[in-house]
C-alpha atoms as a PDB file:
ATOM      1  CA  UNK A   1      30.323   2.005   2.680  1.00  0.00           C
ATOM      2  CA  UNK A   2      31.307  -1.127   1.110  1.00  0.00           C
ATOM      3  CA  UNK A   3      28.493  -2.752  -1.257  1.00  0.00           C
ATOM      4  CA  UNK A   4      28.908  -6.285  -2.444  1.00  0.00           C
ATOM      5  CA  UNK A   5      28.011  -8.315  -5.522  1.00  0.00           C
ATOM      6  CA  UNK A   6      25.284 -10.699  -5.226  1.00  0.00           C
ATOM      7  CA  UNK A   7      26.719 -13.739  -5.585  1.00  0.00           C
ATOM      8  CA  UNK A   8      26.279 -17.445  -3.759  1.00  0.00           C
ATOM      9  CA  UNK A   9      29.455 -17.045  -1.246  1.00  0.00           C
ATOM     10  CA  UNK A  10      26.794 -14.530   0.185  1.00  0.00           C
ATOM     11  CA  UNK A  11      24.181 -16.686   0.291  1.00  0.00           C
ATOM     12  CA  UNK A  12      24.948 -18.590   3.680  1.00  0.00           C
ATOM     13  CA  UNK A  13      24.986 -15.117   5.239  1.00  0.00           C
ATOM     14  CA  UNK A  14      21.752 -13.470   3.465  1.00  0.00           C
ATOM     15  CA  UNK A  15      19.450 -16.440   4.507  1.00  0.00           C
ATOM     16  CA  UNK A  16      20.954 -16.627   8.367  1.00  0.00           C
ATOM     17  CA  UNK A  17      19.701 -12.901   9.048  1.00  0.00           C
ATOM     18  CA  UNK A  18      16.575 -13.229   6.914  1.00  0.00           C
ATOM     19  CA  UNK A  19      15.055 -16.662   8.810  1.00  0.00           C
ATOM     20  CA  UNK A  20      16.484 -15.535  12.612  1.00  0.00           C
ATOM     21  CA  UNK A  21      14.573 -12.145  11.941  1.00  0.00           C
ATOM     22  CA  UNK A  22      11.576 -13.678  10.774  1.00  0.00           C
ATOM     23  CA  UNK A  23      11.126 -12.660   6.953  1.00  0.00           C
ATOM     24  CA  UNK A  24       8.477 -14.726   5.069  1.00  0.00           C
ATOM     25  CA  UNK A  25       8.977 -12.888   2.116  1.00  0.00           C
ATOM     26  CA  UNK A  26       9.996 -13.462  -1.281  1.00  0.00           C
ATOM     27  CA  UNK A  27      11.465  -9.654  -2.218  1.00  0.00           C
ATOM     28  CA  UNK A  28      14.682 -10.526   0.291  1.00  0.00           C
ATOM     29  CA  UNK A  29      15.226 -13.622   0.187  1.00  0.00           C
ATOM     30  CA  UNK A  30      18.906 -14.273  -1.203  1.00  0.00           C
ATOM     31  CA  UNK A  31      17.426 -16.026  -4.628  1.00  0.00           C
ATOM     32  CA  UNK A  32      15.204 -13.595  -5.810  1.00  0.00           C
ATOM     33  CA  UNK A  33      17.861 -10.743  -4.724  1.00  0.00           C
ATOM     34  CA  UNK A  34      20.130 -13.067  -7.339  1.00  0.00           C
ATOM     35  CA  UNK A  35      17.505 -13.192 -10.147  1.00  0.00           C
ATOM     36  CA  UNK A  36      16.854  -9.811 -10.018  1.00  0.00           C
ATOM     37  CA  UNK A  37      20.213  -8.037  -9.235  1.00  0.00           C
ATOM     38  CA  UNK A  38      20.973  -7.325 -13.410  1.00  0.00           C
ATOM     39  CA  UNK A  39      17.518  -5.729 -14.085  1.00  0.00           C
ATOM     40  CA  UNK A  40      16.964  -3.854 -10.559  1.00  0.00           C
ATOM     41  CA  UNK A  41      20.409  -3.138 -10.425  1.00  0.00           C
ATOM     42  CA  UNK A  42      20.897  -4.719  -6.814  1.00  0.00           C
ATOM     43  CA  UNK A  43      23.563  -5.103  -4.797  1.00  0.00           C
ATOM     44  CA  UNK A  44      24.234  -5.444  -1.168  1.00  0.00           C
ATOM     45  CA  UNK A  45      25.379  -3.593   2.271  1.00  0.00           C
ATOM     46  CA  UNK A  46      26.235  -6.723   4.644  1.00  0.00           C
ATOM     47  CA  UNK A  47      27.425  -6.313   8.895  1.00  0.00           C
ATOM     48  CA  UNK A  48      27.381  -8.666  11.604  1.00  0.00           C
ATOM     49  CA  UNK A  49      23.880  -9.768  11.661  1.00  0.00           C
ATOM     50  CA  UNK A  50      22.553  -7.265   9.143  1.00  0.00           C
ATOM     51  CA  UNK A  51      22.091  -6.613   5.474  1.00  0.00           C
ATOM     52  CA  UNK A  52      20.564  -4.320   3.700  1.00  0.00           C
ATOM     53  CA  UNK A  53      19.881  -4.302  -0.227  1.00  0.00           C
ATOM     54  CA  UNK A  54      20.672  -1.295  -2.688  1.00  0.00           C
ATOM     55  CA  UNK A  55      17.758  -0.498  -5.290  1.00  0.00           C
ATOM     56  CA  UNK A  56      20.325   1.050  -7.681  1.00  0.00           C
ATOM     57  CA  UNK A  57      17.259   1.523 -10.374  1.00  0.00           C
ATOM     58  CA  UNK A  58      15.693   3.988  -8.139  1.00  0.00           C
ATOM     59  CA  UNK A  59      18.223   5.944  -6.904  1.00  0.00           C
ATOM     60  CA  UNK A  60      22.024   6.718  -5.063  1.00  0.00           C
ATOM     61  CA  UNK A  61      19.905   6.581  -1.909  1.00  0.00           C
ATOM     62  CA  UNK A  62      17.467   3.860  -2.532  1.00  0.00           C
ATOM     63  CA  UNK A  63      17.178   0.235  -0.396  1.00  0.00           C
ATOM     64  CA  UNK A  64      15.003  -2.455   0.452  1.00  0.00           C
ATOM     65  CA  UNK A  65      13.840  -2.067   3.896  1.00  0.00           C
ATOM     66  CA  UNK A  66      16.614  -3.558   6.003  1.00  0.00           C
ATOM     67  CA  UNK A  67      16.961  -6.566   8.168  1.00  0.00           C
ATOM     68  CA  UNK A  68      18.843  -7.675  10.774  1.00  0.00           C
ATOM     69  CA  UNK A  69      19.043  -6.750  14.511  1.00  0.00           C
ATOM     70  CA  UNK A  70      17.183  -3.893  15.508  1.00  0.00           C
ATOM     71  CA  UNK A  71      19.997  -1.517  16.865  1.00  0.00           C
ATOM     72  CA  UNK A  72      21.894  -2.379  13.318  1.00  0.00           C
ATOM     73  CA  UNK A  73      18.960  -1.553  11.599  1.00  0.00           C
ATOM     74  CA  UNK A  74      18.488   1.934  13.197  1.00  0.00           C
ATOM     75  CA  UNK A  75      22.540   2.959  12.862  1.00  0.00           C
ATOM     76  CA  UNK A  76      22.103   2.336   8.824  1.00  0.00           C
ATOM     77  CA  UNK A  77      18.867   4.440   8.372  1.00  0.00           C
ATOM     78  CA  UNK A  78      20.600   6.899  10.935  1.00  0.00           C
ATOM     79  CA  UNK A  79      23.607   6.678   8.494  1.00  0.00           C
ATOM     80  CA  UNK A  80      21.438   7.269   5.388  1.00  0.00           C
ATOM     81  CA  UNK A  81      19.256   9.621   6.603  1.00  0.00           C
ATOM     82  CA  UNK A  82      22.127  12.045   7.722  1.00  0.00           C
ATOM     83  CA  UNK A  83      25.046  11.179   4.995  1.00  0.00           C
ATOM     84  CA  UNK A  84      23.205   9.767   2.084  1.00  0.00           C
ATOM     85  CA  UNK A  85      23.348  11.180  -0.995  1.00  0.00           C
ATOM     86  CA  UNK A  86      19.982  12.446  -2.010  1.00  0.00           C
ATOM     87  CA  UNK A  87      16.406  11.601   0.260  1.00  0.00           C
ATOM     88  CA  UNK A  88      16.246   8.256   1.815  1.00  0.00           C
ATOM     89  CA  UNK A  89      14.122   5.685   0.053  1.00  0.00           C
ATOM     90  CA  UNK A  90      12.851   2.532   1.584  1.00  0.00           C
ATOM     91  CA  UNK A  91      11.109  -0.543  -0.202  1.00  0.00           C
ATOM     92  CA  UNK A  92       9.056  -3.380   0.834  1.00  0.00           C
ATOM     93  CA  UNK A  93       8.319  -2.537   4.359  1.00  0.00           C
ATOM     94  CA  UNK A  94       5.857  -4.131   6.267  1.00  0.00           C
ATOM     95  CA  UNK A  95       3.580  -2.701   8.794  1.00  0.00           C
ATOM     96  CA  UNK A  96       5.605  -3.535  11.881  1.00  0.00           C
ATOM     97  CA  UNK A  97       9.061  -2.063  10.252  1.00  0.00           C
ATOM     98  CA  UNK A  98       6.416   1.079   9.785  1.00  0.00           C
ATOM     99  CA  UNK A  99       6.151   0.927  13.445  1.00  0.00           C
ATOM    100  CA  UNK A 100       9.601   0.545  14.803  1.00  0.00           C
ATOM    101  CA  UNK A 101      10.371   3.611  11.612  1.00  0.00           C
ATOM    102  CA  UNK A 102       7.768   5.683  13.131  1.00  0.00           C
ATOM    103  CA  UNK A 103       9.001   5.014  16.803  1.00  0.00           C
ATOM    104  CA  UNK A 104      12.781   5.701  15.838  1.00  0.00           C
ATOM    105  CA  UNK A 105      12.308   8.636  13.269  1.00  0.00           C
ATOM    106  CA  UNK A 106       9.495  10.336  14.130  1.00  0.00           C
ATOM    107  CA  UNK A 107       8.291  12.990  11.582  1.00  0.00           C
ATOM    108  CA  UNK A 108      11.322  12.239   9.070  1.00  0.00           C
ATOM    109  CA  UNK A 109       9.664   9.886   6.256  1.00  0.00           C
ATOM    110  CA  UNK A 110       6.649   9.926   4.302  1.00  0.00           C
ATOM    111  CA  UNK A 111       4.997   6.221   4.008  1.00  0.00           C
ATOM    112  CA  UNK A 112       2.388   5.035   1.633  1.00  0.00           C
ATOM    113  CA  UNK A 113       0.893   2.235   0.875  1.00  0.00           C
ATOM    114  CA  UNK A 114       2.523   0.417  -2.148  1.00  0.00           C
ATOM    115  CA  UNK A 115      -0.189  -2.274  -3.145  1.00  0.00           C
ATOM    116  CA  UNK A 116       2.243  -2.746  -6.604  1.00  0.00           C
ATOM    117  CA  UNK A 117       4.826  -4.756  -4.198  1.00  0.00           C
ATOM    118  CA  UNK A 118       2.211  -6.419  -2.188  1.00  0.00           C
ATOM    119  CA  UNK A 119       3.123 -10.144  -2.573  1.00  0.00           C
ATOM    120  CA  UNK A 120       0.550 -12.623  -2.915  1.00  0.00           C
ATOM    121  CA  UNK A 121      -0.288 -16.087  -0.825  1.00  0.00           C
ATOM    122  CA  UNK A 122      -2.506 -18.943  -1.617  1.00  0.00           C
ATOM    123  CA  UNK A 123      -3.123 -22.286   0.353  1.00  0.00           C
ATOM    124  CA  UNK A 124      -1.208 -24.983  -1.220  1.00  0.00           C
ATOM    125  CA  UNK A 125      -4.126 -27.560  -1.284  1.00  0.00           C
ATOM    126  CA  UNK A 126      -6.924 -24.894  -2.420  1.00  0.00           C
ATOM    127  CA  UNK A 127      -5.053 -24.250  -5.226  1.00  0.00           C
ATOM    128  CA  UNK A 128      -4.760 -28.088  -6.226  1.00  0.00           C
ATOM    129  CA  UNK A 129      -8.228 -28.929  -5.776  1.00  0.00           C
ATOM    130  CA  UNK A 130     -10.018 -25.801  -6.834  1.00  0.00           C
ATOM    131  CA  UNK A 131     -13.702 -26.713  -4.931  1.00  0.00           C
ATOM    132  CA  UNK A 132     -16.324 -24.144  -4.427  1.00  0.00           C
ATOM    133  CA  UNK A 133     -17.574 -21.075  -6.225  1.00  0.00           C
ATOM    134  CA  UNK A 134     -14.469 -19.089  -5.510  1.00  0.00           C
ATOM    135  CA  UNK A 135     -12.440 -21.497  -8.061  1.00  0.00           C
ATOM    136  CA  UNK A 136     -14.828 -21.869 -10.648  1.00  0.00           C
ATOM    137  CA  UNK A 137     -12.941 -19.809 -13.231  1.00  0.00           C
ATOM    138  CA  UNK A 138      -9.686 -21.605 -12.628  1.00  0.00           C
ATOM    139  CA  UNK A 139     -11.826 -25.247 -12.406  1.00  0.00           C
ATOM    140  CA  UNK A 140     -13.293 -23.516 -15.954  1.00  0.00           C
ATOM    141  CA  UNK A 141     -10.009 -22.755 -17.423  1.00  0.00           C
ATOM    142  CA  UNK A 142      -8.160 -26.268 -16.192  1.00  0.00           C
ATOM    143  CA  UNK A 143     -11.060 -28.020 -17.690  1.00  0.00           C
ATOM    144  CA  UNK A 144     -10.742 -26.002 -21.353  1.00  0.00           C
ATOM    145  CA  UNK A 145      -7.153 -26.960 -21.290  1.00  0.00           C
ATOM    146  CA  UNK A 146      -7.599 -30.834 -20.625  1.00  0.00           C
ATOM    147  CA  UNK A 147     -10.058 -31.027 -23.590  1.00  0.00           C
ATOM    148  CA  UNK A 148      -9.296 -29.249 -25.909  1.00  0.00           C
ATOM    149  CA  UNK A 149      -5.216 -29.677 -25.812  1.00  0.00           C
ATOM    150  CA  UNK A 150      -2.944 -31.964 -26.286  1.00  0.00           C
ATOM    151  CA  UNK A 151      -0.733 -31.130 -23.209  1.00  0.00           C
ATOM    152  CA  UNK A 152       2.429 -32.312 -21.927  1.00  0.00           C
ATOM    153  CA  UNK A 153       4.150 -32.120 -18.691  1.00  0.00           C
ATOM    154  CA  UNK A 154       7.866 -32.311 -18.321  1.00  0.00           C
ATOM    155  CA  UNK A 155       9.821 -31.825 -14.654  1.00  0.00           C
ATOM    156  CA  UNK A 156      11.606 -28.770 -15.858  1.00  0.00           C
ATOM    157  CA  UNK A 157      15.630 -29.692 -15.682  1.00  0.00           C
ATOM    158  CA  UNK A 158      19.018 -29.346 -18.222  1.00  0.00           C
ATOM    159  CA  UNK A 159      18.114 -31.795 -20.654  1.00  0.00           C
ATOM    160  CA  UNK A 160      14.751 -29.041 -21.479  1.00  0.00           C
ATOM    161  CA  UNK A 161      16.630 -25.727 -20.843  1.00  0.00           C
ATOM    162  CA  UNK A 162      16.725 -24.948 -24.082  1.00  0.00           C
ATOM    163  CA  UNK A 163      13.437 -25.727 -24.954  1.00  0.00           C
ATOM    164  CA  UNK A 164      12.327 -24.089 -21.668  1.00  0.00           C
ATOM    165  CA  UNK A 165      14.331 -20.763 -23.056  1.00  0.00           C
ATOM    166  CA  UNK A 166      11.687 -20.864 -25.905  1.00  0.00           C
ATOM    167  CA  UNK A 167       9.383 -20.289 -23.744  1.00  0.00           C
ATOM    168  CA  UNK A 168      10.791 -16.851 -22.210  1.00  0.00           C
ATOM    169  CA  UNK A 169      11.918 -15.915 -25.634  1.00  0.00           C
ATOM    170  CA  UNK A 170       8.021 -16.424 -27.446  1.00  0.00           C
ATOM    171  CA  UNK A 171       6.677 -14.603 -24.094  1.00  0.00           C
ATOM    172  CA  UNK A 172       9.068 -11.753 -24.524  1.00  0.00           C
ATOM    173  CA  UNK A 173       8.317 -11.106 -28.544  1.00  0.00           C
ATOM    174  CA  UNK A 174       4.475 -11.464 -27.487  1.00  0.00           C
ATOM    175  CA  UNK A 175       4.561  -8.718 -24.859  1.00  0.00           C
ATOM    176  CA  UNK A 176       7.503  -6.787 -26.914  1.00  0.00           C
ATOM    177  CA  UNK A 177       5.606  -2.765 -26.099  1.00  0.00           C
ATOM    178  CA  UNK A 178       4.599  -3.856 -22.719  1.00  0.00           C
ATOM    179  CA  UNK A 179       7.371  -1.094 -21.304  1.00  0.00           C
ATOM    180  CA  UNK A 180       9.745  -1.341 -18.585  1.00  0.00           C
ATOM    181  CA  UNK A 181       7.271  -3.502 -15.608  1.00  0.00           C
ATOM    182  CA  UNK A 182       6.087  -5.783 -19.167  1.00  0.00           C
ATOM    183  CA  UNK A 183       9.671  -7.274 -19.513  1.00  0.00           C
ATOM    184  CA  UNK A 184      11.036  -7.074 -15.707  1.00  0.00           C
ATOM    185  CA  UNK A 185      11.529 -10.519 -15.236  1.00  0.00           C
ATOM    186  CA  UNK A 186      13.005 -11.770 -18.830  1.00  0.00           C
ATOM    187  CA  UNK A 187      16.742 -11.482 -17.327  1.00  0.00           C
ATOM    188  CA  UNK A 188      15.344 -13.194 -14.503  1.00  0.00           C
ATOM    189  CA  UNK A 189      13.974 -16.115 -16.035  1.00  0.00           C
ATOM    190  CA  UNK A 190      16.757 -16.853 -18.111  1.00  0.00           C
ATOM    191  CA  UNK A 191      18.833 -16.647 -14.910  1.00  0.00           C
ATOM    192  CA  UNK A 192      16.785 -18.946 -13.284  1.00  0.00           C
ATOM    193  CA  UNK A 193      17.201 -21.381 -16.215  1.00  0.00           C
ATOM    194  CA  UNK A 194      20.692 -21.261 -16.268  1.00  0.00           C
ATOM    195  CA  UNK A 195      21.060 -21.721 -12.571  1.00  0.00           C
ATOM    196  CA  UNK A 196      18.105 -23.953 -11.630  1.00  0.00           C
ATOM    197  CA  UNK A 197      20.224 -26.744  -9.880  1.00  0.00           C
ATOM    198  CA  UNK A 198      22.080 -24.351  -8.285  1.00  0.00           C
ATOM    199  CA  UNK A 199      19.175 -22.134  -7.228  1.00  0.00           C
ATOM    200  CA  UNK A 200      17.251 -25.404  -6.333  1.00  0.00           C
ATOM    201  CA  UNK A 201      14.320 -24.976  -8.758  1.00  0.00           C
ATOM    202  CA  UNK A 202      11.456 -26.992  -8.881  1.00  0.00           C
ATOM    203  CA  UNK A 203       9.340 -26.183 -12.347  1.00  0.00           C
ATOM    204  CA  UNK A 204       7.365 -27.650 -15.194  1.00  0.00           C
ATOM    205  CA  UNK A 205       7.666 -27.906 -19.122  1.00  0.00           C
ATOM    206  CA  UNK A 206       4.199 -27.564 -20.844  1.00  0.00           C
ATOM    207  CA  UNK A 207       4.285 -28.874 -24.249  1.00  0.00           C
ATOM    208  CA  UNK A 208       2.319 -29.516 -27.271  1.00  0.00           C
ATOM    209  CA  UNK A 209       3.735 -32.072 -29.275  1.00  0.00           C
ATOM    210  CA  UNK A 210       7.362 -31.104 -29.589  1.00  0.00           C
ATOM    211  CA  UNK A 211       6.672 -27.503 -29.197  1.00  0.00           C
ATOM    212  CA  UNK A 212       6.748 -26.102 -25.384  1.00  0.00           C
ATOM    213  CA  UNK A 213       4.190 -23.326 -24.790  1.00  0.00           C
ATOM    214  CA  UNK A 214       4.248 -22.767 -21.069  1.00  0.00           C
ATOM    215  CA  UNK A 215       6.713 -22.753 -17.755  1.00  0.00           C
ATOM    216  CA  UNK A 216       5.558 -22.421 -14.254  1.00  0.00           C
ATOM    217  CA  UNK A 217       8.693 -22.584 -11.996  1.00  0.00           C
ATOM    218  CA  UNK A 218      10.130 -21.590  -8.194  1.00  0.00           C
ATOM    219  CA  UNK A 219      12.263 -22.218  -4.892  1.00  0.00           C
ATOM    220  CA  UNK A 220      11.161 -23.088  -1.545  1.00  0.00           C
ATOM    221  CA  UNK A 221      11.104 -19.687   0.520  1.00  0.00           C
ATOM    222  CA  UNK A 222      11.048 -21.927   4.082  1.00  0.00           C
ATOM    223  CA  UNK A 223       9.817 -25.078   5.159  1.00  0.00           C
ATOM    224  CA  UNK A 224       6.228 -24.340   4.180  1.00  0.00           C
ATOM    225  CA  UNK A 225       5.869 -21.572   1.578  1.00  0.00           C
ATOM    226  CA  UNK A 226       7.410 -21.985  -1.833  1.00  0.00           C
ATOM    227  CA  UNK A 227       7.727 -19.181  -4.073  1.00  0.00           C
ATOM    228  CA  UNK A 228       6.488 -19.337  -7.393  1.00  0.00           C
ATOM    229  CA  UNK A 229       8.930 -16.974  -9.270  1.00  0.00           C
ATOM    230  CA  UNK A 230       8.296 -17.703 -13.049  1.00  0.00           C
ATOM    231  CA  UNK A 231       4.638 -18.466 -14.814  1.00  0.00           C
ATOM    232  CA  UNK A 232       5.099 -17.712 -18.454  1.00  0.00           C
ATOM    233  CA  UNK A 233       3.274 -18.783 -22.094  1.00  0.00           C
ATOM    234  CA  UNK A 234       3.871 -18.456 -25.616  1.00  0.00           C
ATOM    235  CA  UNK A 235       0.422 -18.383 -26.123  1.00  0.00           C
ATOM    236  CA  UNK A 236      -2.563 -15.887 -24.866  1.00  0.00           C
ATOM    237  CA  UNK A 237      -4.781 -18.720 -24.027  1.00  0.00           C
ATOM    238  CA  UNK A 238      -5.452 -18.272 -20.169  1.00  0.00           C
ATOM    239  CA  UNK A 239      -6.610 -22.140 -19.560  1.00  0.00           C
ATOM    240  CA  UNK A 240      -2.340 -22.682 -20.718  1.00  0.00           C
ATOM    241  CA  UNK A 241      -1.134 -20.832 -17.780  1.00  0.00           C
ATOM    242  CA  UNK A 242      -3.939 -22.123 -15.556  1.00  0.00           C
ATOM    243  CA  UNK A 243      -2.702 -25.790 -16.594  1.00  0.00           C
ATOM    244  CA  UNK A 244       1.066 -25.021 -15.888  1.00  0.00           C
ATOM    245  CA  UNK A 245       0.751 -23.328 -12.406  1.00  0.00           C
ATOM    246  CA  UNK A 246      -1.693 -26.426 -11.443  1.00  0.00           C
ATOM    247  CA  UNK A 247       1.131 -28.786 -12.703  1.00  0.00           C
ATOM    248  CA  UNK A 248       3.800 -27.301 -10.518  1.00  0.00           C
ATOM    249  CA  UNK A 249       0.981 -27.047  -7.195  1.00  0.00           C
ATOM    250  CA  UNK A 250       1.204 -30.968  -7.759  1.00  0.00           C
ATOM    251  CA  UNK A 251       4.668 -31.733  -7.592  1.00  0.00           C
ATOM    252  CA  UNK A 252       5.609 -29.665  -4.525  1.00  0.00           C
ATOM    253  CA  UNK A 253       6.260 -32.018  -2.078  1.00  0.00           C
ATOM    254  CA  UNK A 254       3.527 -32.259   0.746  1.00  0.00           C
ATOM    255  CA  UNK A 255       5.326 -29.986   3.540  1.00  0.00           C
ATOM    256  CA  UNK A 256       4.349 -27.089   1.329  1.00  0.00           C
ATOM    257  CA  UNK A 257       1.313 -25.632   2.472  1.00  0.00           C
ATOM    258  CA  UNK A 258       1.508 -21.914   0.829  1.00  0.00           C
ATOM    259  CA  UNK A 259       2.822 -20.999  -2.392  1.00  0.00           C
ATOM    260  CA  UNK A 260       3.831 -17.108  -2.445  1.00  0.00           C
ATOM    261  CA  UNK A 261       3.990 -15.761  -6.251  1.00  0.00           C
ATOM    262  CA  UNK A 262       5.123 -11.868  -5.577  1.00  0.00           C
ATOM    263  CA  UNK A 263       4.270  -9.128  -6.592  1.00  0.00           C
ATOM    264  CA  UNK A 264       2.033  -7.495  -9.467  1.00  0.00           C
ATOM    265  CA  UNK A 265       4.496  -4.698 -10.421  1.00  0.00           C
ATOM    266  CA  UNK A 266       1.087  -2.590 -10.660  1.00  0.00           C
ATOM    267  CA  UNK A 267       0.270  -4.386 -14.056  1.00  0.00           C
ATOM    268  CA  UNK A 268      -3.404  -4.092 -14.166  1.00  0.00           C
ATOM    269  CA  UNK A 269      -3.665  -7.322 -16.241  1.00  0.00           C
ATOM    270  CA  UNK A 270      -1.203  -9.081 -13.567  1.00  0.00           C
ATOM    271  CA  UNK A 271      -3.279  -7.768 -10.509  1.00  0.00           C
ATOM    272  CA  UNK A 272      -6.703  -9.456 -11.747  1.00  0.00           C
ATOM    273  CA  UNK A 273      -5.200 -12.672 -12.807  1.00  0.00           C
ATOM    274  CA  UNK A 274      -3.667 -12.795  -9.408  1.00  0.00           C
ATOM    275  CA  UNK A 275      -6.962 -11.542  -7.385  1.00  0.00           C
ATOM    276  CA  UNK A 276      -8.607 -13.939  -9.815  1.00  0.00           C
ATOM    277  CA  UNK A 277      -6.727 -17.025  -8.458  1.00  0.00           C
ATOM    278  CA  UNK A 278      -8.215 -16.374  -5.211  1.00  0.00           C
ATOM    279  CA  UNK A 279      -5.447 -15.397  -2.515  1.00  0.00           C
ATOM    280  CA  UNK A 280      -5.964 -16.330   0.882  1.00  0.00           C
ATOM    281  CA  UNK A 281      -3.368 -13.625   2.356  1.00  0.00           C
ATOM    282  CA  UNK A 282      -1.791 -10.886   1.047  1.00  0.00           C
ATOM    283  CA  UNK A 283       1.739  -9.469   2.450  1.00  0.00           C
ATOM    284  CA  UNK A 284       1.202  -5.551   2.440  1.00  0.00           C
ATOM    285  CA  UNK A 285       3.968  -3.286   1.550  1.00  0.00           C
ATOM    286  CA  UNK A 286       4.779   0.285   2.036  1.00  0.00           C
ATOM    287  CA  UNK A 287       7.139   3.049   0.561  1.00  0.00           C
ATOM    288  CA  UNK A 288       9.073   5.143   2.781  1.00  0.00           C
ATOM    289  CA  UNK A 289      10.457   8.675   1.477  1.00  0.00           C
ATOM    290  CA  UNK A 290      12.872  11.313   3.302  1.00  0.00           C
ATOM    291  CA  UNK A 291      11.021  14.110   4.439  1.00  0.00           C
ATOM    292  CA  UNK A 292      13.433  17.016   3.022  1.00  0.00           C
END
């Protein structure tokens, strides 16, 4: 079995097979596979219309659940499931991979729900104009940070990397004991810094004064849904992070109607600021384990 580095002369390939199979989601697409790759130790398993992505943090045997055409998919969990090394483990699966799973290997997995990797949606156009009960804490929050800061917004680009940097680095020292889920995404964001042109990002600077104190930042997922990959803050003031994430909702262009922004990681604090923003969808996600 041949695994590849992910790197951009994959991209083409990754992105084919993900839209013709119908993913909406943000754990395969081919940029957040490339932010993520150092931390979750990623890499990938690519045929004729197939691919499937090694979890190398959890495991010899470990993968995203793969995509690509059907009888491709079975042959690889076949494969796995007879010459793997170690139990069979399968990520971010939705229900109707569950079914075709369940249909092909009957008996031979154990699947649970995995509400950690569920990934998040909210409508576009709710999120910019915040009416109704529902949005009063966010209205609360946007209004806190209008009055009573002096705030700044800046199209995130080169000529602010390094102030954008900063950022990551003040958000890092601030949640320094969080553990391993606390400071998944630090390598990521200072991938998606150095890449952004390449990667196609579309972000915001929040500054006060000369001193930045907040990035909200992503990459369009399809036509519609953009993916909102980065929200951090130097400071703990939630109306800061409110602010920055309302910024970004209005400078996506108008064919975006949904704005996806992952997972929680099982972070209790992540979970209820993301409930609290008031999703109108929620991708689930299940686990699948080897029966041995």
């Amino acid at each position: 079995m041949k695994l590849e580095t992910i790197d951009w002369p994959l991209e083409g390939f990754v992105e084919a097979v993900r839209r013709s199979y119908g993913s909406e989601t943000s754990a395969h697409a081919f940029r957040t596979l490339y932010l993520w790759k150092a931390e979750m130790e990623l890499s990938l398993l690519c045929r004729p219309e197939f691919y499937a992505v090694r979890f190398g943090m959890r495991g010899e045997n470990s993968w995203f659940f793969p995509y690509g055409e059907e009888e491709a998919v079975r042959a690889f969990l076949r494969e796995q499931l007879e010459q793997g090394d170690g139990p069979c483990r399968l990520y971010y699966a939705q229900a109707q991979q569950i079914k075709q799973l369940e249909e092909s290997f009957p008996h031979r997995f154990s699947i649970r729900r995995a509400p950690e990797d569920d990934e998040y949606l909210y409508d576009r156009r709710e999120q910019m104009e915040l009416k109704g009960k529902s949005f009063r804490h966010q209205r609360n929050d946007l209004h806190r940070a209008q009055e009573h800061h002096c705030l700044q917004v800046c199209t995130m680009g080169p000529d602010n990397a390094e102030q954008c940097r900063q950022v990551l680095t003040g958000w890092k020292n601030r949640y320094h004991s969080c553990g391993e889920n606390g400071l998944m995404d630090v390598a990521a964001g200072e991938t998606l810094i150095q890449y952004m042109e390449r990667l196609r990002i579309t972000g915001v600077l929040i500054t006060v004064g000369s001193s930045p104190v907040a990035v909200a930042a992503g990459y369009p997922l399809t036509d519609h849904i953009f993916d909102l990959c980065v929200c951090q803050q130097t400071t703990r003031d939630t109306e800061i992070s409110t602010f920055a994430r309302h910024a970004l909702m209005e400078r996506l262009g108008e064919e975006v109607q949904m704005v996806n922004a992952e997972e929680d990681l099982g972070i209790a604090g992540l979970r209820k600021l993301k409930e609290g923003m008031r999703p109108c969808q929620k991708i689930e996600m299940y686990t699948c384990i080897q029966q041995v």
